[in-house]
Protein backbone atom coordinates (compact mmCIF):
# COMPACT_ATOMS: atom_id res chain seq x y z
CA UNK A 1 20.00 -115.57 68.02
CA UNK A 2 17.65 -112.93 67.72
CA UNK A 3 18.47 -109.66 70.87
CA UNK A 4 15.50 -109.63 73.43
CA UNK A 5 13.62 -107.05 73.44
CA UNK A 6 13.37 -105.02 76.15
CA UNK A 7 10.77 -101.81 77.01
CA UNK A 8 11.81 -98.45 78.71
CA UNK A 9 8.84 -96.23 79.79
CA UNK A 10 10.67 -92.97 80.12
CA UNK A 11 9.77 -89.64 79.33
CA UNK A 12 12.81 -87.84 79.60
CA UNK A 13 14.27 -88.71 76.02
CA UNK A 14 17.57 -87.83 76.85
CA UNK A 15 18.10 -90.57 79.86
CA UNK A 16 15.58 -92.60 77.51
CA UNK A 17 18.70 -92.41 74.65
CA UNK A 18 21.14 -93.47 77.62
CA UNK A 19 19.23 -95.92 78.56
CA UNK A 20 18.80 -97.40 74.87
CA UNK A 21 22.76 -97.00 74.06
CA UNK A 22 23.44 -99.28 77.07
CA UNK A 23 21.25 -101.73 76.72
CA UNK A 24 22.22 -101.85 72.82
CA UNK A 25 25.78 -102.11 73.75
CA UNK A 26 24.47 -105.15 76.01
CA UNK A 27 23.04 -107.00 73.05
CA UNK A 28 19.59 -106.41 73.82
CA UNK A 29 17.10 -104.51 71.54
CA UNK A 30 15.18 -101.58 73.95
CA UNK A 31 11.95 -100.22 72.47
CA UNK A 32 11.21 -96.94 74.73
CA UNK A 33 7.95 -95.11 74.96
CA UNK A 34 6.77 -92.20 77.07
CA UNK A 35 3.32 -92.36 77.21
CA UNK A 36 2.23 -94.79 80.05
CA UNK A 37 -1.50 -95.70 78.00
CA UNK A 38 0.38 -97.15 75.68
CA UNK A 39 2.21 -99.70 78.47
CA UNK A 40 -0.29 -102.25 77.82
CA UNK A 41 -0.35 -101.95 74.22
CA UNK A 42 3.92 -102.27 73.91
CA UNK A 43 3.73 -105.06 75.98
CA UNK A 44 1.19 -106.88 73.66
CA UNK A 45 2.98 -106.08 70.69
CA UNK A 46 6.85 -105.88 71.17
CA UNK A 47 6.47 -108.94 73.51
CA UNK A 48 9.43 -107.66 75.76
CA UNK A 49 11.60 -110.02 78.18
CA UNK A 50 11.65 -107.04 80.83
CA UNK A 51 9.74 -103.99 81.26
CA UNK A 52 12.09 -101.23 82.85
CA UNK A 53 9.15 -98.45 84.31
CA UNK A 54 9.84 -94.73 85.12
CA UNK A 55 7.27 -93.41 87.56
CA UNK A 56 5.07 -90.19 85.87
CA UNK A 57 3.49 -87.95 88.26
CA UNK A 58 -0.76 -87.63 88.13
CA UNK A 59 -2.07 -84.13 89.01
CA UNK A 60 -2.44 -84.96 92.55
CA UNK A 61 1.47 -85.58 93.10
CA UNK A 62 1.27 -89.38 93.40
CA UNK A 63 3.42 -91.80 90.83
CA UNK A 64 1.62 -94.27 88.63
CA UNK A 65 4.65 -96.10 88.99
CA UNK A 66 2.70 -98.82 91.32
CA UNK A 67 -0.52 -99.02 89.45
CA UNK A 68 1.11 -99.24 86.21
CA UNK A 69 3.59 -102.28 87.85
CA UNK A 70 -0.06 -104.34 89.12
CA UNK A 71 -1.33 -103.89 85.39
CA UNK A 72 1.40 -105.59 84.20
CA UNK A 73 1.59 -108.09 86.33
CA UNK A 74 -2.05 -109.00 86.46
CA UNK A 75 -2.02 -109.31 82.71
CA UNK A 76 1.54 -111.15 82.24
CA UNK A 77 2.19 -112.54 85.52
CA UNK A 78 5.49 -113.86 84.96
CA UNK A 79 7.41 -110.40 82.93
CA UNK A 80 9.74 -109.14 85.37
CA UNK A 81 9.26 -105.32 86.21
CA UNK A 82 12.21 -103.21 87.25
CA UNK A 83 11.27 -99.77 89.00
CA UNK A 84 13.60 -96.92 87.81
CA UNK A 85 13.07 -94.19 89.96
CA UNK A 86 14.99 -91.20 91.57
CA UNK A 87 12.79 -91.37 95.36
CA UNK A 88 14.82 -93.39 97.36
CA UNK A 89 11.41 -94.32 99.65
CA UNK A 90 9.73 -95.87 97.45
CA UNK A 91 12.89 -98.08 96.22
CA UNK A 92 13.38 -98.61 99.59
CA UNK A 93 9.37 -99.54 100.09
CA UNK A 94 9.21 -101.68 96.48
CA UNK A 95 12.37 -104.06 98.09
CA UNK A 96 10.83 -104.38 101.14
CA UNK A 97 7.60 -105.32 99.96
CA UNK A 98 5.46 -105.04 103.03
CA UNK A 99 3.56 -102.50 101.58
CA UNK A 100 0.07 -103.26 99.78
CA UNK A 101 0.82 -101.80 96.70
CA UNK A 102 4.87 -103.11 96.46
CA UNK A 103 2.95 -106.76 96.87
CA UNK A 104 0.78 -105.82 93.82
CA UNK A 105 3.58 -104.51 91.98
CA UNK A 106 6.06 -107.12 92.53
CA UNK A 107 9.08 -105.53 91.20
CA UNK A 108 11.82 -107.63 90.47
CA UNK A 109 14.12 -105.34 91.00
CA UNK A 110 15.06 -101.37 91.28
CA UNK A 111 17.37 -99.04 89.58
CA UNK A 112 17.72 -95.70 91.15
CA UNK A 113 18.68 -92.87 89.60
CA UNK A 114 21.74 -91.82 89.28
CA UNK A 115 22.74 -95.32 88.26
CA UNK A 116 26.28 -97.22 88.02
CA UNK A 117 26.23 -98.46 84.45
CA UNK A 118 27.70 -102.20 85.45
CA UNK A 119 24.72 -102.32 88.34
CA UNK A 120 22.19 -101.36 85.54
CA UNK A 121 23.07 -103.68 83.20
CA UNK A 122 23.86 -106.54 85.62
CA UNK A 123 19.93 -105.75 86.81
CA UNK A 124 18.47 -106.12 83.57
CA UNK A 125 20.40 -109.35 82.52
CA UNK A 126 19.34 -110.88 86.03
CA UNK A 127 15.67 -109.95 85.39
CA UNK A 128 15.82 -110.87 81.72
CA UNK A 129 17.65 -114.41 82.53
CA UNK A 130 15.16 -115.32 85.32
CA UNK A 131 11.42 -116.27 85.24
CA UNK A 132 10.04 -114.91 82.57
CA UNK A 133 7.10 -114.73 80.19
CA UNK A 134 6.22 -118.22 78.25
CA UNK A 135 7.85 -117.99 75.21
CA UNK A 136 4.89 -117.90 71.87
CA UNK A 137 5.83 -119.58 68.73
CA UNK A 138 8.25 -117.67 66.14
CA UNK A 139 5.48 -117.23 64.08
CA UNK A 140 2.94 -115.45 66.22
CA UNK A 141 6.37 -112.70 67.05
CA UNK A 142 6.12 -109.44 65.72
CA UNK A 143 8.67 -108.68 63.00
CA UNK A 144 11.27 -106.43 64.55
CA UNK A 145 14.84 -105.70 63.73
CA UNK A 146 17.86 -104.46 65.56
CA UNK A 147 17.38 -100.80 65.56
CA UNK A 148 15.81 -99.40 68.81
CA UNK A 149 12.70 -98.40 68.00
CA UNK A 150 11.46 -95.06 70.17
CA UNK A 151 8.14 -93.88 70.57
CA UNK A 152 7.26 -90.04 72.62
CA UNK A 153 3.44 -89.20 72.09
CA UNK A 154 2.31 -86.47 73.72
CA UNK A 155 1.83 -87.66 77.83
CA UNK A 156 -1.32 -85.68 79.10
CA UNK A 157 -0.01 -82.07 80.78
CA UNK A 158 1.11 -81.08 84.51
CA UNK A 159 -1.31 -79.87 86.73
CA UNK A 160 -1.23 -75.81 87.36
CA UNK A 161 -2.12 -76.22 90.87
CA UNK A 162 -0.05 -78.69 92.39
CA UNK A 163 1.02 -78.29 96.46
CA UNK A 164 4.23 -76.91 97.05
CA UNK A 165 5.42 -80.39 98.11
CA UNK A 166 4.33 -81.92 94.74
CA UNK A 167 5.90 -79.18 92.68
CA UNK A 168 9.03 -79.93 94.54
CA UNK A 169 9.37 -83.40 93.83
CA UNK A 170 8.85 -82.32 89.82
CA UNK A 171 11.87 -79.99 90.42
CA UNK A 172 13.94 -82.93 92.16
CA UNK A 173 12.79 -84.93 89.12
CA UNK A 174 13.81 -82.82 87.03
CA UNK A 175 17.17 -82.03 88.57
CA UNK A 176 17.99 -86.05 88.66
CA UNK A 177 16.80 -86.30 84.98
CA UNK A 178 20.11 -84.69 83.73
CA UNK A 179 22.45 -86.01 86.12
CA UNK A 180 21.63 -89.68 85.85
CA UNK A 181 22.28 -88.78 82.02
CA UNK A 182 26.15 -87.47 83.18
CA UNK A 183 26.83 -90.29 85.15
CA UNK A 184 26.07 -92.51 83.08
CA UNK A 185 27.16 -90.85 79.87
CA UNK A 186 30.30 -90.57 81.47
CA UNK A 187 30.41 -94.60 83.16
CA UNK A 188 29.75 -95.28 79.28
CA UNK A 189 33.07 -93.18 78.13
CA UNK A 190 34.97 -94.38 80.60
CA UNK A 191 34.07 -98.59 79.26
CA UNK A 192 35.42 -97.32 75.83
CA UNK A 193 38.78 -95.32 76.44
CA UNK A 194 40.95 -96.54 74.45
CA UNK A 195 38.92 -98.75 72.49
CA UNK A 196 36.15 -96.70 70.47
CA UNK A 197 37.03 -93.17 70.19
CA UNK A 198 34.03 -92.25 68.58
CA UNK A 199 31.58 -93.91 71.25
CA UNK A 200 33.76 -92.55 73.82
CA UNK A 201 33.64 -88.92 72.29
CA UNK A 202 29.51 -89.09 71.89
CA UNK A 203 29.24 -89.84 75.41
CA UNK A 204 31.51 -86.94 76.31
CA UNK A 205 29.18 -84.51 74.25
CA UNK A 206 26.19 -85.82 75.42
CA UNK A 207 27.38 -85.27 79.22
CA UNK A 208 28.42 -82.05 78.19
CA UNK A 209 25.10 -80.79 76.65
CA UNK A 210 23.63 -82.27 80.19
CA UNK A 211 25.55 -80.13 82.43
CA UNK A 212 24.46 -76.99 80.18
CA UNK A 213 20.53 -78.60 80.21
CA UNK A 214 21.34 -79.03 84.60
CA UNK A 215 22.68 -75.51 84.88
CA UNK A 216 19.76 -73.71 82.95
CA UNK A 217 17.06 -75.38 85.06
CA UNK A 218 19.37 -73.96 88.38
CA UNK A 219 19.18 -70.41 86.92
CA UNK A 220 15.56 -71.14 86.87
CA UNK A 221 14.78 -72.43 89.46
CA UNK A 222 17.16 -69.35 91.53
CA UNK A 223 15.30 -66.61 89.31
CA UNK A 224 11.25 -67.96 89.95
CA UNK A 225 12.85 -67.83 93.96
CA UNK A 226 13.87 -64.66 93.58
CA UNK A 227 10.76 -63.59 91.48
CA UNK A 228 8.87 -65.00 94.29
CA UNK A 229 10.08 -63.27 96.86
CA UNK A 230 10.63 -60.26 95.17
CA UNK A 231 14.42 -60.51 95.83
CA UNK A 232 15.18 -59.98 92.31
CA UNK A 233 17.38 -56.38 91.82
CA UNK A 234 17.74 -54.95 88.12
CA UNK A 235 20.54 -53.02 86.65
CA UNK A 236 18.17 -50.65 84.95
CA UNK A 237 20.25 -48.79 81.93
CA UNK A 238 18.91 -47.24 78.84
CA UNK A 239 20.40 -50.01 75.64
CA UNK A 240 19.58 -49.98 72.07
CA UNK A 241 17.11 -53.15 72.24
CA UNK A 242 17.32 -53.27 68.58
CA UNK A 243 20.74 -54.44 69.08
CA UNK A 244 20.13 -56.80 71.75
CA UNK A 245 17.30 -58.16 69.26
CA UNK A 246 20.47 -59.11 66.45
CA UNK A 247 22.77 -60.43 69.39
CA UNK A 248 20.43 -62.92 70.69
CA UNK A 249 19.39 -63.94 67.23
CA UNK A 250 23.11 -64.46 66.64
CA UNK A 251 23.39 -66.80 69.92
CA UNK A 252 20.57 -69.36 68.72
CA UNK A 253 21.68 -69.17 64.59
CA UNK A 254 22.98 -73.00 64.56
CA UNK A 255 22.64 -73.68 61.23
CA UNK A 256 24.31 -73.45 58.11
CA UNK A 257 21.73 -71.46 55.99
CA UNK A 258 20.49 -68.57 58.37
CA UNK A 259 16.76 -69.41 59.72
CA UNK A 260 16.24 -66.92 61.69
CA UNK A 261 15.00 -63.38 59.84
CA UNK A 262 14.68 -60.11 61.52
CA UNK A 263 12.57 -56.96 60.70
CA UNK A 264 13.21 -53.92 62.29
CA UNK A 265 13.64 -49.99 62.23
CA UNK A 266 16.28 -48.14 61.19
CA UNK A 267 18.56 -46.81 63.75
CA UNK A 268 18.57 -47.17 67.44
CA UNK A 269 15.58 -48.40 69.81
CA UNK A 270 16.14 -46.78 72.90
CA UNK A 271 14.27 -48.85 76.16
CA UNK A 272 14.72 -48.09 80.01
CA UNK A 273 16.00 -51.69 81.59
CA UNK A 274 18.39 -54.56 82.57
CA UNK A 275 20.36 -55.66 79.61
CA UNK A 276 21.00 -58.65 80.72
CA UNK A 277 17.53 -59.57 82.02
CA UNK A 278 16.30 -58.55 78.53
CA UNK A 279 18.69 -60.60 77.00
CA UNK A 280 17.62 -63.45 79.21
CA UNK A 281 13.62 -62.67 77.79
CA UNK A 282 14.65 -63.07 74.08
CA UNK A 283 17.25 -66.11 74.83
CA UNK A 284 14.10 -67.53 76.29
CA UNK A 285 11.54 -66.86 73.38
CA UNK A 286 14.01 -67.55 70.83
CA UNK A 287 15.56 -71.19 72.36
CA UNK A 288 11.67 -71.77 72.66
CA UNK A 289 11.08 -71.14 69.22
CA UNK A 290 13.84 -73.21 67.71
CA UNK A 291 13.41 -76.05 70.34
CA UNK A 292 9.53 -77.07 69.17
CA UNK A 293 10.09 -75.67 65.03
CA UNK A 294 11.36 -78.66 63.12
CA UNK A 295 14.82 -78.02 61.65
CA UNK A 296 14.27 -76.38 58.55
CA UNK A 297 11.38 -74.36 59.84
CA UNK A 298 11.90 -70.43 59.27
CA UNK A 299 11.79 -68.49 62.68
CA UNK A 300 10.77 -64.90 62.22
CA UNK A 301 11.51 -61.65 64.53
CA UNK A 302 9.78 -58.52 63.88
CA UNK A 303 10.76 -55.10 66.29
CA UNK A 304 8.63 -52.40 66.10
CA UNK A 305 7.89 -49.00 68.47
CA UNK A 306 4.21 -48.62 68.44
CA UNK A 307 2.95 -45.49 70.68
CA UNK A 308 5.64 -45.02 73.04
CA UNK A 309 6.21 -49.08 73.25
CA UNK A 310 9.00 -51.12 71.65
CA UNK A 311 7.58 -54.48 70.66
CA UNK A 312 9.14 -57.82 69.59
CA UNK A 313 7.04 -60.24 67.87
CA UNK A 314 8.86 -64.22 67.50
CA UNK A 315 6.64 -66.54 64.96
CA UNK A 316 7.51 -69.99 65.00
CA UNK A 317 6.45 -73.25 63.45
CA UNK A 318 6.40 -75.06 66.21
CA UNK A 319 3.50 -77.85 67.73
CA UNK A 320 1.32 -74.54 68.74
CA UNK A 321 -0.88 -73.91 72.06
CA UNK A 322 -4.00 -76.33 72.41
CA UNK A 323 -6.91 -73.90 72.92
CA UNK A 324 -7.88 -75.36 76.34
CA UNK A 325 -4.36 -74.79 77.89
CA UNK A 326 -3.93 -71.28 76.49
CA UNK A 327 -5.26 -69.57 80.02
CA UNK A 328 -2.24 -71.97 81.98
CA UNK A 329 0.98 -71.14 80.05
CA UNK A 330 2.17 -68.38 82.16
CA UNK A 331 1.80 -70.53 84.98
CA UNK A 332 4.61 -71.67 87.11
CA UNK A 333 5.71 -75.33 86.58
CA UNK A 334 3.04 -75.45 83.91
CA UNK A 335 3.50 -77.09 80.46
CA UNK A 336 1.31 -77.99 77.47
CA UNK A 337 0.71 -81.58 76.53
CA UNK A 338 2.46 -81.38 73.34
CA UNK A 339 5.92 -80.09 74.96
CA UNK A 340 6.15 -82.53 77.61
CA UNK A 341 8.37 -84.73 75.87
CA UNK A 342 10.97 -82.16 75.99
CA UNK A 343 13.27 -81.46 78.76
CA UNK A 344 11.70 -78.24 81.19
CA UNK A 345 10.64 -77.14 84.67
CA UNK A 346 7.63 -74.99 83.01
CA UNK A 347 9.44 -71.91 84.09
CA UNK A 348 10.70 -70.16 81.96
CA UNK A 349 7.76 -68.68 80.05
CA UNK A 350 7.02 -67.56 83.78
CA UNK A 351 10.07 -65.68 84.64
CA UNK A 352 10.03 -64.31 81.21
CA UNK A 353 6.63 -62.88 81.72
CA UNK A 354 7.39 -61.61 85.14
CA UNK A 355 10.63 -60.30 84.22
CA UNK A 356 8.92 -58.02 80.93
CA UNK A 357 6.36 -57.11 84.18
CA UNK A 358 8.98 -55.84 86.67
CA UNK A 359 10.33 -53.42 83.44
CA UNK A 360 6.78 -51.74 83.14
CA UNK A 361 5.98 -54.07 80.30
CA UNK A 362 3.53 -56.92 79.08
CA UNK A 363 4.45 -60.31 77.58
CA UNK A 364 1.48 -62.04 75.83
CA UNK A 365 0.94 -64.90 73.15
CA UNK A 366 -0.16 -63.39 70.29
CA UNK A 367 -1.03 -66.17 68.11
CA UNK A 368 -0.99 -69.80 68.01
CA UNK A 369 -2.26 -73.09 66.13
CA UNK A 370 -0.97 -76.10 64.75
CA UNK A 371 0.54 -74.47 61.99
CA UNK A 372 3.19 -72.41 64.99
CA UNK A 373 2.49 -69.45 67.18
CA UNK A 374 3.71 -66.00 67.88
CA UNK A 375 5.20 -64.68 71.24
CA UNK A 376 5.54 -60.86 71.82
CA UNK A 377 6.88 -58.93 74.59
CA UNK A 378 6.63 -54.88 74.82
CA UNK A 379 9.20 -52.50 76.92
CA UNK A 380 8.62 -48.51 77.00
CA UNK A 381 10.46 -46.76 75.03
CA UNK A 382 13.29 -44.59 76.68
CA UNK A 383 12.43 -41.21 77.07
CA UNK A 384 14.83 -38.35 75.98
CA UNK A 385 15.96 -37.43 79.93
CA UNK A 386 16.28 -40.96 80.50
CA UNK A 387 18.67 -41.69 77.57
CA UNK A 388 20.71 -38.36 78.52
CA UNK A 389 20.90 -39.55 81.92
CA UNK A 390 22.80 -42.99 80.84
CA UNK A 391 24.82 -41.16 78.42
């Protein structure tokens, strides 16, 4: 007997991946996409016994979750729709159904986020055993087989000038994204101690790489507060940035065969500034660069002191800055349509930016196309009483 499929629209693809190993290991076959256009389109083709449907924000802060839901149902009245959401109202306000639009959605039933792995699964298999779509004929079935099939196009791009309130329920999104991923990750260990070491140690990892992913969008978060408000103190010393330059290169070298190469002058470059805060700048630039360069893709770092400025240039091969969004990047909370399909707040370009600012320097994107861009920052040079002063 052939698994039924079933469709996750989820744009986080780590929680997308959780989602897919569970209902894998409960025989079914999940084909995820995070583009919401292409709901109607999956449904036609993949012919799915459930449709399991994230919400994605518009630019005016309301979910298409509901006016997705009414699509589907006015087009296949009889496929059960489960919301998976992290806002507690509107679970609250889909069960209920008093509301207009929860009576056009008709969910069949909601999953919040976090979720407990034996409730999720015991959802789906009550959705997928109950009413459901008329079975077609064999023949007129697309030709699928038991691998989960995965789909992330790019998913249209976050408003720049959202409401405080809106931005705050993508940060609360964002925050739930990673720890719905732990809890479950870590549900899904738990069901194979003892029986499937391997399973059992993925899920560990994957928890672990989720705390890490949690933790950095805290910092964030703390840092564009801080930035804000202009709470944010600096431990201003004179460093060799040069350095700083081969220690954070060392810190994002992963692979096997070095990737990353480095141009720079001989000897010492001497700034006036915040080690660590500098650090953060090139952790940023350089995780950046590796995250959106495919694998094999050459990363290159070039420092040079140009007229009393020390600069450092970062070229990647990565998916590159549509021309149109150039002007927004800097932007709080703000990122392009062809990076939405990875994990982010949108900040970190930001703080970055401000951070090179509060030194007396500049951050700018140099260069960019589909081919990869370039990123460069520029500090002033320390000048001779400063560096005596430090030493």
């Amino acid at each position: 007997m052939k698994p039924e499929n079933v469709l996750i629209v989820e744009d986080d693809a780590a929680l997308g991946a959780l989602v897919c190993d569970l209902l894998s290991d409960a025989g079914y076959r999940p084909v995820t996409i995070a583009d919401h256009a292409l709901i109607g389109a999956a449904v036609e083709h993949w012919q799915p016994r459930c449709v399991i449907l994230d919400g994605e924000l518009n630019p005016d802060g309301e979910t298409r979750t509901w006016s997705d839901a009414a699509a589907i149902r006015r087009a296949h009245p009889t496929l059960p729709v489960l919301m998976f959401t992290a806002d507690g109202a509107a679970g609250a306000e889909a069960e209920a159904g008093t509301s207009r639009r929860s009576r056009d959605a008709q969910f069949t039933g909601i999953v919040t986020k976090p979720f407990v792995v034996e409730e999720f699964v015991a959802t789906v298999k009550s959705a997928v055993d109950g009413p459901a779509m008329v079975e077609q004929a064999e023949s007129e079935r697309p030709e699928v087989t038991n691998q989960v099939i995965t789909v992330f196009p790019d998913v249209g791009r976050l408003a720049s000038d959202w409401p405080a309130t809106d931005r705050l329920e993508v940060i609360v999104h964002e925050l739930r994204g990673p720890l719905t991923v732990i809890r479950g990750q870590v549900q899904r260990a738990r069901r194979h101690i003892g029986q499937d070491p391997v399973k059992e140690r993925e899920s560990i990892d994957i928890a672990l790489a989720q705390t890490d992913r949690m933790a950095q969008l805290i910092t964030d978060l703390v840092d564009h507060s801080r930035l804000a408000a202009n709470g944010l103190s600096l431990k201003v010393v004179t460093f060799d940035l040069a350095s700083a330059v081969v220690e954070a290169i060392g810190r994002h070298e992963y692979a096997a065969s070095p990737r990353i190469s480095v141009e720079r002058p001989l000897g010492t470059v001497r700034v006036l500034g915040d080690a660590v805060r500098i650090a953060q700048i090139l952790d940023n630039l350089l995780s950046n660069a590796v995250k959106y360069s495919g694998p094999a893709d050459p990363i290159g770092v070039v420092l040079t002191v140009d007229q009393g400025e020390a600069q450092v240039r970062i070229a990647d091969h990565g998916v590159g800055v549509p021309e149109d969004e150039r002007d927004l990047l800097f932007t709080p909370f703000y990122r392009t349509s062809r990076t939405l399909n990875v994990p982010g707040t949108g900040l970190g370009l930001h703080i970055s930016k401000r951070l090179t600012e509060r030194h007396g320097g500049r951050l700018w994107l140099e260069a960019t196309s589909n081919a990869g861009s370039v990123f460069a920052f520029a500090l002033p040079v320390a000048s001779d009483e400063s560096a005596r002063a430090d030493s």
